[in-house]
Protein backbone atom coordinates (compact mmCIF):
# COMPACT_ATOMS: atom_id res chain seq x y z
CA UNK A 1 -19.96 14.65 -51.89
CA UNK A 2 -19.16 12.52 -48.98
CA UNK A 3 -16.37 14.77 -48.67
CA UNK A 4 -17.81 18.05 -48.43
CA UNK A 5 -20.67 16.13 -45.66
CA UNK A 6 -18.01 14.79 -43.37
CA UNK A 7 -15.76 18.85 -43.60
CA UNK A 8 -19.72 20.08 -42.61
CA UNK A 9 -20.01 18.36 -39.38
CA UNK A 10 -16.78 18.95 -38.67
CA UNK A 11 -17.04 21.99 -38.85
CA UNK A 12 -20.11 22.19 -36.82
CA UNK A 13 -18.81 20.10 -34.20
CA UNK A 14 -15.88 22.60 -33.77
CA UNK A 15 -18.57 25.61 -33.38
CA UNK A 16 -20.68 23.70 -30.35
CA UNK A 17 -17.14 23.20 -28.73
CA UNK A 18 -15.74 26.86 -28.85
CA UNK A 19 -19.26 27.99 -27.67
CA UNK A 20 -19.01 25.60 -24.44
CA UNK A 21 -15.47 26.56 -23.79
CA UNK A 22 -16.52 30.20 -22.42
CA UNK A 23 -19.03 31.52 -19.98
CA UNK A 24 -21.22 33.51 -22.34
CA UNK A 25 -20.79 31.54 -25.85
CA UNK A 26 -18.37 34.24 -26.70
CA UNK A 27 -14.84 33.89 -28.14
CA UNK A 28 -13.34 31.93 -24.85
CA UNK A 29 -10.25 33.93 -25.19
CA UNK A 30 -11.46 37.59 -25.12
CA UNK A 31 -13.18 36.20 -22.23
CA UNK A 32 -10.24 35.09 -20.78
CA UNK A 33 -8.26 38.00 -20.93
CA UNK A 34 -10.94 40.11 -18.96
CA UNK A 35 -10.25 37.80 -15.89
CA UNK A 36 -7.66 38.39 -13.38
CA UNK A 37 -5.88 35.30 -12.51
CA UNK A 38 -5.83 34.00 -9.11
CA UNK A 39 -3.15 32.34 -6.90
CA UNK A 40 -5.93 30.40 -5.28
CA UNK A 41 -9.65 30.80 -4.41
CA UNK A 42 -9.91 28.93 -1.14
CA UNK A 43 -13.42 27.59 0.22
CA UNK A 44 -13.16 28.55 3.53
CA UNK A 45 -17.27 28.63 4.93
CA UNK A 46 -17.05 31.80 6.57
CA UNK A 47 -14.69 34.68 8.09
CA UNK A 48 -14.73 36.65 10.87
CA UNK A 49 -11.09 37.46 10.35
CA UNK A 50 -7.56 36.07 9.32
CA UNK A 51 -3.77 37.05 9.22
CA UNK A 52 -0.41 36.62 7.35
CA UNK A 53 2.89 34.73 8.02
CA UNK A 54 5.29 35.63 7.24
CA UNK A 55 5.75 32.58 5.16
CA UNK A 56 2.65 33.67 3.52
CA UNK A 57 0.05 31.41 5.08
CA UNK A 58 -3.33 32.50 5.93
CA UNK A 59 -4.69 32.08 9.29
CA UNK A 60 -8.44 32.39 9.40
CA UNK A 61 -11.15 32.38 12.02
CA UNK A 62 -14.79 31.69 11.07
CA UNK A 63 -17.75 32.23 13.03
CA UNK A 64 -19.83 29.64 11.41
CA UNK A 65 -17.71 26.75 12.20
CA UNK A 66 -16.11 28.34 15.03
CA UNK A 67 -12.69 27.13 13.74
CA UNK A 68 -9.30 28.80 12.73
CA UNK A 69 -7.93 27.49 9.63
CA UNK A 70 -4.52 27.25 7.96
CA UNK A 71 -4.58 27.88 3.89
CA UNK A 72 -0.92 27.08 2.40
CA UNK A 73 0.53 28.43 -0.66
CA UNK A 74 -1.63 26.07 -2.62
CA UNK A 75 -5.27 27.31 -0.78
CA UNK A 76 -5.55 23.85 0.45
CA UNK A 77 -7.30 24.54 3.84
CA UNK A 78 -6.72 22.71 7.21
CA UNK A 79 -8.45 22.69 10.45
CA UNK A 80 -6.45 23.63 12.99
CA UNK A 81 -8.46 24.38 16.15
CA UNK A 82 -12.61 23.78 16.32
CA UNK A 83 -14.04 26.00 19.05
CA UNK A 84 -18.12 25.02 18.71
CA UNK A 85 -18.36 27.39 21.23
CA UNK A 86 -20.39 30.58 20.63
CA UNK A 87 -18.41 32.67 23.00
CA UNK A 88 -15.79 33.07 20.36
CA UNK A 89 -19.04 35.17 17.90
CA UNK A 90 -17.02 38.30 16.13
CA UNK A 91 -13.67 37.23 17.16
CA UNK A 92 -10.73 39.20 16.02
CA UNK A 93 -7.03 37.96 15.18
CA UNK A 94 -3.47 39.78 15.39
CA UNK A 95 0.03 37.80 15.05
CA UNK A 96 3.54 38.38 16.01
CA UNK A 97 6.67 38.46 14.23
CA UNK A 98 7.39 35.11 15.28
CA UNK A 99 4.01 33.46 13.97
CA UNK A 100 2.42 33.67 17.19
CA UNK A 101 -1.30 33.97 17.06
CA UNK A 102 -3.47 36.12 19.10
CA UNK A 103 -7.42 36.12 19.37
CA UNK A 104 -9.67 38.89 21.34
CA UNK A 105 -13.70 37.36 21.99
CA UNK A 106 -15.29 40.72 22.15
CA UNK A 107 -18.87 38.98 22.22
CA UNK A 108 -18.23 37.05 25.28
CA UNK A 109 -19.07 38.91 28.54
CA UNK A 110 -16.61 36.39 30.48
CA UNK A 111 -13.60 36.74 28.00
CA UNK A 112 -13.95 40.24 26.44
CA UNK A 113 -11.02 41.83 28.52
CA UNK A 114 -8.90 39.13 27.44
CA UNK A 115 -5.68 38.57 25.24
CA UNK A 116 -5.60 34.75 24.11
CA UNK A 117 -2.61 32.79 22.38
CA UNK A 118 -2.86 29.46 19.92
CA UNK A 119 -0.43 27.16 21.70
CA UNK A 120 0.45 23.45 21.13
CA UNK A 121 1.05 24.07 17.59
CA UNK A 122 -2.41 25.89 17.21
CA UNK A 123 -4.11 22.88 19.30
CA UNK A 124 -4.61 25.10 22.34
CA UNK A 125 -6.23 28.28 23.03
CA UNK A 126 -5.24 30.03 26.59
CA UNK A 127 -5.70 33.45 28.38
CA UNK A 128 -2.36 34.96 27.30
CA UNK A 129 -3.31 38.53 29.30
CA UNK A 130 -6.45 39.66 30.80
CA UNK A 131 -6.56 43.80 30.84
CA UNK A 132 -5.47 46.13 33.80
CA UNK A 133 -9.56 47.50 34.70
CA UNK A 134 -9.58 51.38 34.24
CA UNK A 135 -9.34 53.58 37.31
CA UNK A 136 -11.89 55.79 36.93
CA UNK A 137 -15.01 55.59 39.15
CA UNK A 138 -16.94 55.51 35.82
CA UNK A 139 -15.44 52.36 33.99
CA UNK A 140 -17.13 49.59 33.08
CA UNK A 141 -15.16 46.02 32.54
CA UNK A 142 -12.61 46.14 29.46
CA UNK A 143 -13.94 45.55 25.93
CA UNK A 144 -11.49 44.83 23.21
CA UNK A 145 -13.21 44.84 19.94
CA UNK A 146 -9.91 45.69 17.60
CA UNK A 147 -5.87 44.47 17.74
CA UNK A 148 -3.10 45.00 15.97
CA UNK A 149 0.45 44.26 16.12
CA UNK A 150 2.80 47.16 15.81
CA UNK A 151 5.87 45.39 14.41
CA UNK A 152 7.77 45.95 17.36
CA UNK A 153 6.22 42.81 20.15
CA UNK A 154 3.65 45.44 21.18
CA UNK A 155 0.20 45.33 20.29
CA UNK A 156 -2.29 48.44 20.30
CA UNK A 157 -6.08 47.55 21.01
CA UNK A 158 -9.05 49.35 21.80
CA UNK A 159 -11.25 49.42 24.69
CA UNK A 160 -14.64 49.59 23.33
CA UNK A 161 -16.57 50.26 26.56
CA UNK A 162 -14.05 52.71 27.80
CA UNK A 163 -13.74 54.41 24.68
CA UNK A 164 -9.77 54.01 24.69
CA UNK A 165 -6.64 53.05 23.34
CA UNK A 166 -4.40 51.04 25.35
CA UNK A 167 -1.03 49.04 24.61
CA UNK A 168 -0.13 45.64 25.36
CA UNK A 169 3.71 44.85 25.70
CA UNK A 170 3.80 41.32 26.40
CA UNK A 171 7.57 41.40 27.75
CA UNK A 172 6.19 43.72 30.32
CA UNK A 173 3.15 41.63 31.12
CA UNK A 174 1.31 44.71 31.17
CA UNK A 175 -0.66 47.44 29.39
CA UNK A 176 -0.65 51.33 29.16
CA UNK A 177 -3.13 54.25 27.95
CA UNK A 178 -2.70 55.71 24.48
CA UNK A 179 -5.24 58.29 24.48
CA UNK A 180 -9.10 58.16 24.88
CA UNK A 181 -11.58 60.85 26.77
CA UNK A 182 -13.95 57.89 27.70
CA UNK A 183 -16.60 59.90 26.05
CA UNK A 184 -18.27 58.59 22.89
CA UNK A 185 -17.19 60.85 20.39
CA UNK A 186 -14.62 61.69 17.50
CA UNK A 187 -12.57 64.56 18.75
CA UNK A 188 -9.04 65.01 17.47
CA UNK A 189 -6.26 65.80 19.87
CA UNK A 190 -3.78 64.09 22.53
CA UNK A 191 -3.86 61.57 25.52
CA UNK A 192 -7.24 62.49 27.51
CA UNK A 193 -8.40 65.17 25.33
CA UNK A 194 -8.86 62.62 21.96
CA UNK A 195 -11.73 60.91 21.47
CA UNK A 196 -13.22 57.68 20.07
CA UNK A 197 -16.48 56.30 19.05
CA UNK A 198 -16.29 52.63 17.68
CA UNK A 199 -12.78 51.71 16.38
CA UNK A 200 -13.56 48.98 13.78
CA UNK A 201 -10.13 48.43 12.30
CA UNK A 202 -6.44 49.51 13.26
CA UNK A 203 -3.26 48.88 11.20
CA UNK A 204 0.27 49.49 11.49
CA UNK A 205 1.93 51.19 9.35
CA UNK A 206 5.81 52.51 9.78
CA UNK A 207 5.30 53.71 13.53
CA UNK A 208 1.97 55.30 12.76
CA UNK A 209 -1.24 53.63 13.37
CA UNK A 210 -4.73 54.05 11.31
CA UNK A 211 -7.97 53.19 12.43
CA UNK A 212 -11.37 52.70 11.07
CA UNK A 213 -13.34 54.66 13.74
CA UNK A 214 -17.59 54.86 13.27
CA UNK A 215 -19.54 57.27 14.78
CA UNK A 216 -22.58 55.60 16.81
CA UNK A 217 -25.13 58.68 17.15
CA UNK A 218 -26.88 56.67 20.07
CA UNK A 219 -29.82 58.71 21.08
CA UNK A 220 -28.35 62.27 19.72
CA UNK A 221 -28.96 64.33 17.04
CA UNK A 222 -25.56 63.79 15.25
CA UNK A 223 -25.88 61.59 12.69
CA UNK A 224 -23.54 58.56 11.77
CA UNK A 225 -20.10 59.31 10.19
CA UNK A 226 -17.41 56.67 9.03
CA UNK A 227 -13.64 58.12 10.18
CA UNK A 228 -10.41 57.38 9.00
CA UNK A 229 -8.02 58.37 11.70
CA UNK A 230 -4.08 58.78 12.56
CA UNK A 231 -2.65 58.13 15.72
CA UNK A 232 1.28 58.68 15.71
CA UNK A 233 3.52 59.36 18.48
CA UNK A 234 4.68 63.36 18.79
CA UNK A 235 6.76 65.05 21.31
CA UNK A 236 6.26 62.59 23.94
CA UNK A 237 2.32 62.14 23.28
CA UNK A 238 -0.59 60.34 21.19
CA UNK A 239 -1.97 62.51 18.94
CA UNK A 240 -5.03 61.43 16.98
CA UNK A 241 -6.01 63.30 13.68
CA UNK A 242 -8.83 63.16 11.37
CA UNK A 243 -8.28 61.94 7.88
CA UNK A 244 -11.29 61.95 6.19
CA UNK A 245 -14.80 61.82 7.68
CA UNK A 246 -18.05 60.38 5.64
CA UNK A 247 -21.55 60.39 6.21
CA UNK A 248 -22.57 58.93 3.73
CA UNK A 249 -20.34 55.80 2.70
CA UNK A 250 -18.76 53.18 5.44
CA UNK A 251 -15.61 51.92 5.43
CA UNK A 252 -14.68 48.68 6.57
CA UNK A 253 -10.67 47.98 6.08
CA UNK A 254 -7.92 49.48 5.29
CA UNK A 255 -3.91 48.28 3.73
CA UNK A 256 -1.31 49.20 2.37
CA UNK A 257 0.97 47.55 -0.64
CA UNK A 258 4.72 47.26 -0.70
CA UNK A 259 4.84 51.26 -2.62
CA UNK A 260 3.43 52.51 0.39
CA UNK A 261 -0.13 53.19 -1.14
CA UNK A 262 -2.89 53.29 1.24
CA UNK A 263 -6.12 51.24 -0.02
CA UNK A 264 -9.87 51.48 1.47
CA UNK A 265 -12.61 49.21 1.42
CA UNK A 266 -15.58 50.64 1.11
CA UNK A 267 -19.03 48.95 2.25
CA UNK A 268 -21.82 48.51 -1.14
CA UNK A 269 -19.07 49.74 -3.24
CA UNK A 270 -15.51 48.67 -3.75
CA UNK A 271 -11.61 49.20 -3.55
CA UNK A 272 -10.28 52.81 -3.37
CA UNK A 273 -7.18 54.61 -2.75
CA UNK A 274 -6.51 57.44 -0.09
CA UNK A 275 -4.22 60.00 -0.78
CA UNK A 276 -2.20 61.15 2.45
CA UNK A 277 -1.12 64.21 0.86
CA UNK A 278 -4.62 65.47 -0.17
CA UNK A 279 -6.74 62.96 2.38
CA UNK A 280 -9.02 62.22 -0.64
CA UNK A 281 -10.38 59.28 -2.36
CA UNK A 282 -10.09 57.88 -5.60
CA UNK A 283 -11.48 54.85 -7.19
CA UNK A 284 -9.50 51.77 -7.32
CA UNK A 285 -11.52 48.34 -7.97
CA UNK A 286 -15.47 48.90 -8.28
CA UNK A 287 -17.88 47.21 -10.69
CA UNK A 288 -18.29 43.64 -11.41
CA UNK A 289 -14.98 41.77 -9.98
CA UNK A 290 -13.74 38.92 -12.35
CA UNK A 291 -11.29 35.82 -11.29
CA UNK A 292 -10.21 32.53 -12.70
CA UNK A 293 -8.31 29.80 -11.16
CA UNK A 294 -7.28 27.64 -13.80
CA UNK A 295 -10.36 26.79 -15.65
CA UNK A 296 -12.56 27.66 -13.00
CA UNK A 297 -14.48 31.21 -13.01
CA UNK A 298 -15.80 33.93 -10.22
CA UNK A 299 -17.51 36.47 -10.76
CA UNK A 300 -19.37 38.82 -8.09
CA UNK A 301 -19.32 42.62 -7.15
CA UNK A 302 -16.86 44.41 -5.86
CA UNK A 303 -19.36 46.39 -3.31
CA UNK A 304 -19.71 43.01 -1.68
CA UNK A 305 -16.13 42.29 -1.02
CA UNK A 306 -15.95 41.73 2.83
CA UNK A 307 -12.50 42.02 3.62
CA UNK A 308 -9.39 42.68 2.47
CA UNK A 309 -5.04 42.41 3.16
CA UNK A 310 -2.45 43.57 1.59
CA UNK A 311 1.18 41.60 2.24
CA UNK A 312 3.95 43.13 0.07
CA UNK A 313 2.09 43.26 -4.14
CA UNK A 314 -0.08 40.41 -2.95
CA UNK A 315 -3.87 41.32 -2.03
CA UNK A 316 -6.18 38.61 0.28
CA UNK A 317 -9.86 39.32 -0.24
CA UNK A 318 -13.25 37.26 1.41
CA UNK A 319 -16.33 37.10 -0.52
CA UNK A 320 -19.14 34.93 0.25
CA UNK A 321 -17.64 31.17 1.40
CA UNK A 322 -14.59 32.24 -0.72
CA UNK A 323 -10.57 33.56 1.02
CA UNK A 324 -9.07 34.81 -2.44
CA UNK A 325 -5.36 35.60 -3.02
CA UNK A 326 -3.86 37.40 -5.89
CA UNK A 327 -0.20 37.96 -6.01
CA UNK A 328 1.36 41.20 -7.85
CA UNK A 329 -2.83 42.21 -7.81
CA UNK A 330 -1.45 46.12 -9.29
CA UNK A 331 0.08 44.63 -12.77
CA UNK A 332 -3.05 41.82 -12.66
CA UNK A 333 -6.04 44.52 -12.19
CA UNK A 334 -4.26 47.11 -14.35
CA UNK A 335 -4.19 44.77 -17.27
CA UNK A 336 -7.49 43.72 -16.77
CA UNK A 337 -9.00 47.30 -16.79
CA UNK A 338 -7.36 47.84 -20.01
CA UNK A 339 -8.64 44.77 -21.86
């Protein structure tokens, strides 16, 4: 009798523990296997925007600290450089080959037509450039509110308040027009006769650059469209074409993997996938997003994903507080939509 007692409780005691070791009392390994596993999830208080080594180490700026931050292979995150100035609001980051960092301030009515550089081992931040003002009679003061790198020392940005694309070649110490007709508006063409509304994003992508480029109505009767745009260098000119053109969803980033495979974040709704031979989309990542790190668990949508890079088959991702990486993410997510 005292037997069959003690193999009772036993038995019950093994029944409270499996139900604690999962999130929703259910068999902790079929739980398990619906999570993607993740290199690190990195507490990182906010993100206005970060970059890649090319040792793999994140750089991030956040706008509620005012402070760029180093995450290493581990997630283990550093303080590099504390601004506590608000100047810096919206601040955008591009870097070099060579690890060299660059930061645009496109908030800041004193620095907005300015290039700065980390220096001093990321201890310093100084005026690196400041923008050659536009000729015309019309221009206001430079305002660069996107930059990116072209894998080649030159950087292309865009002049918000000018409505153009210039490029910076720092062994020049000087810039030169791309295309832009100074007029708010998305028109497809070359040099003067393209035109740009409010280029969000740009990325570089072998010689050919794509841009996230939102169309800002103002006071007209057009209504608000979301552009994915081409610019690529033919016959001795900047031509700009359409991709694909939305009113009715946003989208906020754009990368590509190591297959060449063009991925789109898409504001209030997810991860998709552009074809370039058809220009459409198809879904890649929506619904309820699932990660562990070790015995740790996250869980959130994927419509509120906030940003996202792609180095090589590794994807970065901000949600909330939270800089997530996830290395060969294809295999991981595929897997995890099958389970």
């Amino acid at each position: 009798m005292k037997k069959r007692v003690l193999l009772v409780a036993m038995l019950q005691l093994f029944m409270v523990l499996g139900g604690c070791s999962s999130d929703s009392g259910n068999d902790s390994s079929s739980v398990d296997k619906q999570k993607i596993t993740a290199d690190y999830v990195a507490d990182v208080a906010s993100t206005s925007d970060f970059v890649i080594s090319n040792d793999n180490r994140v750089y991030l700026y956040g706008e509620k600290d005012f402070e760029l931050k180093e995450i290493d292979l581990t997630g283990k995150v550093t303080s590099l450089k504390a601004f506590r100035d608000a100047n810096f609001l919206n601040s955008r980051l591009s870097i070099s080959k060579t690890g060299e960092i660059f930061l645009i301030s496109p908030e800041s009515d004193l620095n907005k037509d300015k290039i700065f550089r980390f220096e001093n081992n990321f201890k310093e931040l100084n005026i690196f450039y400041t923008m050659k003002p536009v000729s015309s009679p019309f221009a206001t003061k430079i305002k660069l509110t996107s930059i990116a790198e072209n894998k080649d020392n030159t950087y292309f940005v865009y002049d918000f308040n000018n409505k153009q694309m210039k490029r910076f070649i720092p062994e020049l110490n000087g810039d030169v027009f791309v295309a832009g007709s100074e007029k708010r508006e998305i028109k497809d063409g070359t040099g003067l006769n393209a035109g740009f509304s409010i280029v969000t994003k740009i990325l570089s992508q072998n010689n050919v650059l794509y841009l996230i480029d939102n169309f800002d109505p103002g006071n007209s009767e057009k209504s608000f469209s979301s552009n994915i745009r081409k610019l690529e260098y033919v016959n001795n000119e900047w031509k700009v074409t359409t991709l694909l053109s939305s009113t009715t969803e946003t989208f906020i980033d754009l990368a590509f993997d190591s297959k060449n495979e063009f991925y789109v974040l898409i504001k209030d709704k997810g991860i998709s996938k552009l074809n370039l031979q058809s220009n459409t989309l198809s879904a890649f990542k929506e619904g309820q997003f699932e990660v562990r790190k070790e015995n740790h668990f996250y869980g959130f949508p994927s419509k509120d994903i906030q940003s996202m890079k792609i180095k090589g088959d590794d994807i970065y991702i901000t949600y909330a507080n939270y800089l997530i990486k996830i290395s060969d993410f294809q295999t991981k997510f595929a897997a995890a939509e099958k389970k």
